[in-house]
C-alpha atoms as a PDB file:
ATOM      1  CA  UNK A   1      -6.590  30.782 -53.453  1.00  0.00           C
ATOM      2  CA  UNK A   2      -7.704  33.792 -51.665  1.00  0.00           C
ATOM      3  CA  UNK A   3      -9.454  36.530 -53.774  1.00  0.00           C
ATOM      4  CA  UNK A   4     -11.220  39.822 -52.938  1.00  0.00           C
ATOM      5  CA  UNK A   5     -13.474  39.360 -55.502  1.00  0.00           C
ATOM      6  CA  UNK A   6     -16.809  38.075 -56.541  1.00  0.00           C
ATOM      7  CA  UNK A   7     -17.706  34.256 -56.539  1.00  0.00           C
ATOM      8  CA  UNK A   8     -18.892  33.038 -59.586  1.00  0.00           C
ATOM      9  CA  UNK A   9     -21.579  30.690 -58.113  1.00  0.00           C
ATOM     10  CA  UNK A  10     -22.875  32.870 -55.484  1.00  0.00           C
ATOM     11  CA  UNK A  11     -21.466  36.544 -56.144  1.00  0.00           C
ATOM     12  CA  UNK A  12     -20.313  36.910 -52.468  1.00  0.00           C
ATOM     13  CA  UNK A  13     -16.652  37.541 -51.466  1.00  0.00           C
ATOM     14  CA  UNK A  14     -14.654  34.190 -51.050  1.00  0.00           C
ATOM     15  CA  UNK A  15     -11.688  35.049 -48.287  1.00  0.00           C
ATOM     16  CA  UNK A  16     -10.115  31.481 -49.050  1.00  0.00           C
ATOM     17  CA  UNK A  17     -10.881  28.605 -51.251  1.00  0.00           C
ATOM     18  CA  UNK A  18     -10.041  25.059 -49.891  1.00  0.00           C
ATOM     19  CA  UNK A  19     -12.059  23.028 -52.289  1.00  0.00           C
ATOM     20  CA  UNK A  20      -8.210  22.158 -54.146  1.00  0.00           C
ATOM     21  CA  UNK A  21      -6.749  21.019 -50.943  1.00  0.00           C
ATOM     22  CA  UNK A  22      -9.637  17.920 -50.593  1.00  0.00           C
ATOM     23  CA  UNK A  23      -8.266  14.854 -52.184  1.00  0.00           C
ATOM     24  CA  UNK A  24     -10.602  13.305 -54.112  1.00  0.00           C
ATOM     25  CA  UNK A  25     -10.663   9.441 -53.524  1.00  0.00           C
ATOM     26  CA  UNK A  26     -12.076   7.933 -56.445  1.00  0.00           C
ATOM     27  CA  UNK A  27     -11.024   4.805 -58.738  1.00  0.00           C
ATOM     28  CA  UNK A  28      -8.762   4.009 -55.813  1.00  0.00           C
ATOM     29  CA  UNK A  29      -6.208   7.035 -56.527  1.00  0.00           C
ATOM     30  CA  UNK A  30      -3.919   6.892 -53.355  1.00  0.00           C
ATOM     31  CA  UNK A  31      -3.889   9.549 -50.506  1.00  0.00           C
ATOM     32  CA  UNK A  32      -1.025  11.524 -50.484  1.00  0.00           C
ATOM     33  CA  UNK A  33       0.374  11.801 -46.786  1.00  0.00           C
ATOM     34  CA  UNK A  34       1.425  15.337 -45.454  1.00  0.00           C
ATOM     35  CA  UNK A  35       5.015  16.604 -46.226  1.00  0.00           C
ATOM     36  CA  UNK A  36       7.449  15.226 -43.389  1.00  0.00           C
ATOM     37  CA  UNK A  37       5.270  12.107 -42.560  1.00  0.00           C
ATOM     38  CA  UNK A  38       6.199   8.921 -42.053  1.00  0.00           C
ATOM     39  CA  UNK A  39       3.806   6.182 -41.158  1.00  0.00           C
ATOM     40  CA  UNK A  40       6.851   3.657 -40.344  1.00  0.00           C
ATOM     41  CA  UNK A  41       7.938   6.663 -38.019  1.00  0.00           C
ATOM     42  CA  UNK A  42       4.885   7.207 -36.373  1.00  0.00           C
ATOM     43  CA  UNK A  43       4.055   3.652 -35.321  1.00  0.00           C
ATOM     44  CA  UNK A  44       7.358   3.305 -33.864  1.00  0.00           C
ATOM     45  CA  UNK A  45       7.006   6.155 -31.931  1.00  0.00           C
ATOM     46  CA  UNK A  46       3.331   4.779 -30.947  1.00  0.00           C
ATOM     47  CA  UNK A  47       5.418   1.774 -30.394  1.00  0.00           C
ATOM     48  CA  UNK A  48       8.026   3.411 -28.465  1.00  0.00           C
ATOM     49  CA  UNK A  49       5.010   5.248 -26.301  1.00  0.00           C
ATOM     50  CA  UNK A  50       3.290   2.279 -25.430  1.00  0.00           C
ATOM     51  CA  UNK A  51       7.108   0.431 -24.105  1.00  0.00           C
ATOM     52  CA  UNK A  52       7.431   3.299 -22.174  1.00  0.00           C
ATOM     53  CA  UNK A  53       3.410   2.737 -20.743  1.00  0.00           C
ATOM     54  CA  UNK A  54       4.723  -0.528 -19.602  1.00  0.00           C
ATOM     55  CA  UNK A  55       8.147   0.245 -18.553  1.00  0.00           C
ATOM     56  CA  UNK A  56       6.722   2.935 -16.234  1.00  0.00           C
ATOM     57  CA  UNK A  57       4.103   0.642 -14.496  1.00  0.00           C
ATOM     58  CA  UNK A  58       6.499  -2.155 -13.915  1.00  0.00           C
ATOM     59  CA  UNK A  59       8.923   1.084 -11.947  1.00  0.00           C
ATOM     60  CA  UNK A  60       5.443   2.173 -10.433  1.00  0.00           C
ATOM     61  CA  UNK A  61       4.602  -1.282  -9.504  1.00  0.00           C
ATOM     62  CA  UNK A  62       8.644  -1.893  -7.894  1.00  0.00           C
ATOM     63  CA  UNK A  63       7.994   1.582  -6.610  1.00  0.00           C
ATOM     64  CA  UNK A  64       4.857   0.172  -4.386  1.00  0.00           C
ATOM     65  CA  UNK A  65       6.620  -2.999  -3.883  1.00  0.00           C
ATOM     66  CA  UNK A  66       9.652  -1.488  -1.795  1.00  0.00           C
ATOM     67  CA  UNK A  67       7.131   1.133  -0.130  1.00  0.00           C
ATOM     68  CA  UNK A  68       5.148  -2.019   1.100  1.00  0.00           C
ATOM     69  CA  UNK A  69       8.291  -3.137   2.624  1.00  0.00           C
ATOM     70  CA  UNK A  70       9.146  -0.179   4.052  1.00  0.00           C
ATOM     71  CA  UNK A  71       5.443  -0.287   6.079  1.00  0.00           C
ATOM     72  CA  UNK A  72       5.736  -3.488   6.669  1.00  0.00           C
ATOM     73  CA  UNK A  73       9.187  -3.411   8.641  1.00  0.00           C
ATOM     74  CA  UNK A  74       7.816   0.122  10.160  1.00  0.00           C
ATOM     75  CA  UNK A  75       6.819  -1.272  13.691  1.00  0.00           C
ATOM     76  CA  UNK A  76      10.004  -3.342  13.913  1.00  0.00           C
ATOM     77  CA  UNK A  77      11.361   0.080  14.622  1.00  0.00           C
ATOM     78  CA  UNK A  78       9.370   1.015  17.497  1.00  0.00           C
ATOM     79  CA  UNK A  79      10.269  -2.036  19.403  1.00  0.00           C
ATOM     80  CA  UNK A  80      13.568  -0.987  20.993  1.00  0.00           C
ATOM     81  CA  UNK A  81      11.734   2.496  21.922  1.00  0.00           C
ATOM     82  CA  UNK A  82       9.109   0.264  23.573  1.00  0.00           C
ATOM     83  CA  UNK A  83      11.806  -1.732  25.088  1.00  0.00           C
ATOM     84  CA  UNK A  84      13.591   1.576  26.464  1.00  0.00           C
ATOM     85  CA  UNK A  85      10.273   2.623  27.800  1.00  0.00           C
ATOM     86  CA  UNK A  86      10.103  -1.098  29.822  1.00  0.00           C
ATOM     87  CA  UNK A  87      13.216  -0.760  30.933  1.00  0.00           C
ATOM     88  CA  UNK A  88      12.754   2.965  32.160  1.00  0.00           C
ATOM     89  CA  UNK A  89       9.105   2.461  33.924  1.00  0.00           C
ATOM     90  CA  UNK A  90      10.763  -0.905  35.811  1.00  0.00           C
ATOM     91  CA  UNK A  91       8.924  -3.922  37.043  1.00  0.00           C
ATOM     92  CA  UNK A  92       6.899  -2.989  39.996  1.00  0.00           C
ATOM     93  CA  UNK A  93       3.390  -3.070  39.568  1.00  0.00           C
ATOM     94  CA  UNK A  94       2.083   0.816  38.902  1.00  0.00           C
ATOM     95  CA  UNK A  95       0.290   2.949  37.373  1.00  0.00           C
ATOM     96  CA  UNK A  96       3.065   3.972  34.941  1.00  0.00           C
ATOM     97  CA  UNK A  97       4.921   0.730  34.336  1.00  0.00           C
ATOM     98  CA  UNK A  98       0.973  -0.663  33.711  1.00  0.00           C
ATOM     99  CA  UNK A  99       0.424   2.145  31.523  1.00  0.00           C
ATOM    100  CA  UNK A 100       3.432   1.612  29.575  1.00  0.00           C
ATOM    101  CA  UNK A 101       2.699  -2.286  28.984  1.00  0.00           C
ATOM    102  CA  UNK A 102      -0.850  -1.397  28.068  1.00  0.00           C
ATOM    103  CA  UNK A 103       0.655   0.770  25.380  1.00  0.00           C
ATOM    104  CA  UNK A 104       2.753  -1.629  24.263  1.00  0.00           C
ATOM    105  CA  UNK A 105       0.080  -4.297  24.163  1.00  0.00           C
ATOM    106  CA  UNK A 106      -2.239  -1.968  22.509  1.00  0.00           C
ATOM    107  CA  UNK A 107      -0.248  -0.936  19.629  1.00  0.00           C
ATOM    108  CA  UNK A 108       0.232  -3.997  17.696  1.00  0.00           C
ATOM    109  CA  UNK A 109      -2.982  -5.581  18.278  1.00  0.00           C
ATOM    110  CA  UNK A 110      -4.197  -2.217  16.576  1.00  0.00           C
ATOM    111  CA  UNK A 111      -2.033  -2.726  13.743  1.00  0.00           C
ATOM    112  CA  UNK A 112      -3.225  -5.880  13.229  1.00  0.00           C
ATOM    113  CA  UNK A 113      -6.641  -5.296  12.983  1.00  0.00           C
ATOM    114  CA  UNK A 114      -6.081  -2.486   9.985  1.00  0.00           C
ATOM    115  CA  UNK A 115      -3.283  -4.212   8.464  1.00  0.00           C
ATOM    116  CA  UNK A 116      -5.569  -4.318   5.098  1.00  0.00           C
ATOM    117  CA  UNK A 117      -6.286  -0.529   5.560  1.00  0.00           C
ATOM    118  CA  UNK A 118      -2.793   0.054   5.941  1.00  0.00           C
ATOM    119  CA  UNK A 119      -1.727  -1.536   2.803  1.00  0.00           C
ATOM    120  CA  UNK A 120      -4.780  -0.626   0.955  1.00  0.00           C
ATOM    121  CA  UNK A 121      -3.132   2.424  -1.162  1.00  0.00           C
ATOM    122  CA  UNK A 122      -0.499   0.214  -1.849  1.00  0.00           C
ATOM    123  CA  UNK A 123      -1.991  -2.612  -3.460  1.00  0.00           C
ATOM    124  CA  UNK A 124      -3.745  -0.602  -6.468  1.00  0.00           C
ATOM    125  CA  UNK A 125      -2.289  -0.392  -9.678  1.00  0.00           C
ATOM    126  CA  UNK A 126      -2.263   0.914 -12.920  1.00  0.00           C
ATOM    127  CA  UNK A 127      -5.527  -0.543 -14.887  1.00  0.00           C
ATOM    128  CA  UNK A 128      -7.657  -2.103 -12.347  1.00  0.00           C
ATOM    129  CA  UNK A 129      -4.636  -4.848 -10.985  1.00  0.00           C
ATOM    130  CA  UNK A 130      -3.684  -5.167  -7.662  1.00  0.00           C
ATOM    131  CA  UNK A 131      -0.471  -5.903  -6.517  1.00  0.00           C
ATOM    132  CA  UNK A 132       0.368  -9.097  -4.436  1.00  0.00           C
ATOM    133  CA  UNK A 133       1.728  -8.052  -1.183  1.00  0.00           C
ATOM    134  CA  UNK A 134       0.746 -10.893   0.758  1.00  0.00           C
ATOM    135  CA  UNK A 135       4.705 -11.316   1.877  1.00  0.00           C
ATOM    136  CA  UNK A 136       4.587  -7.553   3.465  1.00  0.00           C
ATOM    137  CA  UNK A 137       1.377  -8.205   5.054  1.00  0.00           C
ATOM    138  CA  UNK A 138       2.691 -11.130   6.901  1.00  0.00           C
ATOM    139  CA  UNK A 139       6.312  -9.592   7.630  1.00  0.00           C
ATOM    140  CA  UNK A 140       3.602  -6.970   9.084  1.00  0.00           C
ATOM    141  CA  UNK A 141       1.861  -8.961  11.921  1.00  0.00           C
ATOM    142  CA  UNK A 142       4.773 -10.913  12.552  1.00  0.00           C
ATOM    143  CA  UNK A 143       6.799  -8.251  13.780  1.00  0.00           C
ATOM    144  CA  UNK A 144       3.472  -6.907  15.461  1.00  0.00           C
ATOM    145  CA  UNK A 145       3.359 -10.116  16.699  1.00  0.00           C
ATOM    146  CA  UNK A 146       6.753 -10.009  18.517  1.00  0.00           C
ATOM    147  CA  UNK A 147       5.805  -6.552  19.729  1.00  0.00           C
ATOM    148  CA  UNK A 148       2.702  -8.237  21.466  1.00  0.00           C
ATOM    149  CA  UNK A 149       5.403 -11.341  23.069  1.00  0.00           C
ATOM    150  CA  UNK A 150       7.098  -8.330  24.266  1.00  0.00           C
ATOM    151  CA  UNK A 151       4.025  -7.319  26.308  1.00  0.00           C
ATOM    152  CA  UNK A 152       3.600 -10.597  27.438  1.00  0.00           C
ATOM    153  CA  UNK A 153       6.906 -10.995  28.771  1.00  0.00           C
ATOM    154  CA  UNK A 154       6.465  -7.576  30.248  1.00  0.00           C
ATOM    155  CA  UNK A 155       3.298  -8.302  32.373  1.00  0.00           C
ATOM    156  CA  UNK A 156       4.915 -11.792  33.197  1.00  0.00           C
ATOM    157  CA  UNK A 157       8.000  -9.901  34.812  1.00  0.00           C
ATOM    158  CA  UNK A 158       6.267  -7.821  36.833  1.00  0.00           C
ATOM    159  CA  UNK A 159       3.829 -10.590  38.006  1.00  0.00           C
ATOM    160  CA  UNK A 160       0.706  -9.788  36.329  1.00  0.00           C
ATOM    161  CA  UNK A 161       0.064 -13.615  34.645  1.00  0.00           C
ATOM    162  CA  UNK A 162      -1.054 -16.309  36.415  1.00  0.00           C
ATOM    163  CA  UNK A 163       2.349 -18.932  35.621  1.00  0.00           C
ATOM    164  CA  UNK A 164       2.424 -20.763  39.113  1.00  0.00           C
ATOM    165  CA  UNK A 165       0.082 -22.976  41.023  1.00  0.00           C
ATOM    166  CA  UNK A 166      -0.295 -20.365  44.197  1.00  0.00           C
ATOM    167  CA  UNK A 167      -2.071 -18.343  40.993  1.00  0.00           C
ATOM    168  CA  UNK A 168      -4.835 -20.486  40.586  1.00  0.00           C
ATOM    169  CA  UNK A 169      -5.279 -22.049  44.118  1.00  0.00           C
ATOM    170  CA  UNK A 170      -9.031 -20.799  44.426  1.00  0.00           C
ATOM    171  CA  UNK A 171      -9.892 -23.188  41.751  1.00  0.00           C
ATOM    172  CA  UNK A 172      -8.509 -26.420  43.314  1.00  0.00           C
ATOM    173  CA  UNK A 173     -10.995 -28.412  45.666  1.00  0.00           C
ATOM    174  CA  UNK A 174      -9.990 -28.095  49.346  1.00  0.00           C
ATOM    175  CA  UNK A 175      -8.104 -31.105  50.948  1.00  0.00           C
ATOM    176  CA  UNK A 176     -10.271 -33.669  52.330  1.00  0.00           C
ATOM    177  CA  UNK A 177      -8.647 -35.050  55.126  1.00  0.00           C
ATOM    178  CA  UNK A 178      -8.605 -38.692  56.459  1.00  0.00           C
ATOM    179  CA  UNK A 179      -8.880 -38.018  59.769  1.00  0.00           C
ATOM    180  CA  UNK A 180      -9.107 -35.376  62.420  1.00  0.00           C
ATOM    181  CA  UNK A 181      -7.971 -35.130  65.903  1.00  0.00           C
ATOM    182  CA  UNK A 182      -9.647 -34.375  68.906  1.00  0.00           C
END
C-alpha cells in the first residue's frame, strides 16, 4: 500500500494507495459493512435514542407542569404575611393602615394583569408545542382573587366602603313635607 517509490502512471512518489479499499459496485456485488457493524444494532440504538427523545420531553414537559403549579399556588403564600401586616397596621383610618391595604389591593390585581407573562416560559415546549396550563392559570387568579376579597374586607373594616344608607344620603331627594307650621 504505501511505497517510496515511483508511480507507474505518473512517476511521482505515491505515500498511500487507497484505490483497493473502494468497493466497486457493479453487477449488484453486495457492500461489505465495516468489521464490528451491525445494522440490526445500530437501528436499535437509533431506536433506543429516539425513546429516550421522547421519554425526556414527556419528564421536561411533567417538569414544567409541577413548576406551573408551583407559580400558580405562589401568591397563596403571601396572604397570611398580608394578613399579619392587616392585623399589625389595625383598623383606623391612616396613612399606614391605607398604605398597607393599597398594597394589598395592588398586588393581585398586578398579577392578574401579567398572568400570561408569568406563565409564558412555562408553556413552551420541545418542537414548537405548548403546554396546556390553563388549570394553573386559573388556580392563579383565583387565589389572586381571594387576595383582592381580602382588601375588600380590609377597607370595609376600617370604614372606607360605602355599605349603609347614611353612605349615600347626598343622593336621596330631600323630604318633601306635607305641611309646615307657623
Amino acid at each position: 500500500m504505501a511505497s517510496s517509490g515511483s508511480n507507474s502512471k505518473g512517476g511521482g512518489k505515491v505515500y498511500a494507495d487507497f484505490s483497493s479499499l473502494v468497493v466497486k459496485n457493479k453487477g449488484g456485488s453486495k457492500i461489505v459493512e465495516p468489521a464490528g457493524f451491525d445494522l440490526k444494532t445500530a437501528l436499535g440504538r437509533a431506536d433506543a435514542l429516539a425513546a429516550t427523545q421522547t421519554r425526556n420531553n414527556e419528564a421536561d414537559a411533567a417538569l414544567r407542569t409541577k413548576k406551573a403549579w408551583e407559580v400558580a399556588i405562589s401568591p397563596g403564600k403571601s396572604l397570611p404575611m398580608q394578613a399579619f401586616m392587616a392585623w399589625m397596621s389595625g383598623t383606623s383610618v391612616s396613612i399606614f393602615s391605607i398604605l398597607i391595604t393599597g398594597m394589598i389591593l395592588m398586588s393581585p390585581l398586578r398579577a392578574i394583569v401579567s398572568v400570561q407573562q408569568t406563565f409564558a416560559g412555562l408553556e413552551r415546549a420541545a418542537k414548537g408545542s405548548r403546554l396546556d396550563l390553563s388549570m394553573q392559570k386559573a388556580a392563579f387568579v383565583a387565589i389572586n382573587l381571594a387576595g383582592i376579597l381580602f382588601g375588600v374586607y380590609r377597607l370595609s373594616i376600617m370604614g372606607l366602603l360605602p355599605t349603609t344608607s347614611s353612605d349615600w344620603l347626598a343622593f336621596l331627594p330631600p323630604k318633601e313635607y306635607m305641611e309646615y307650621s307657623a
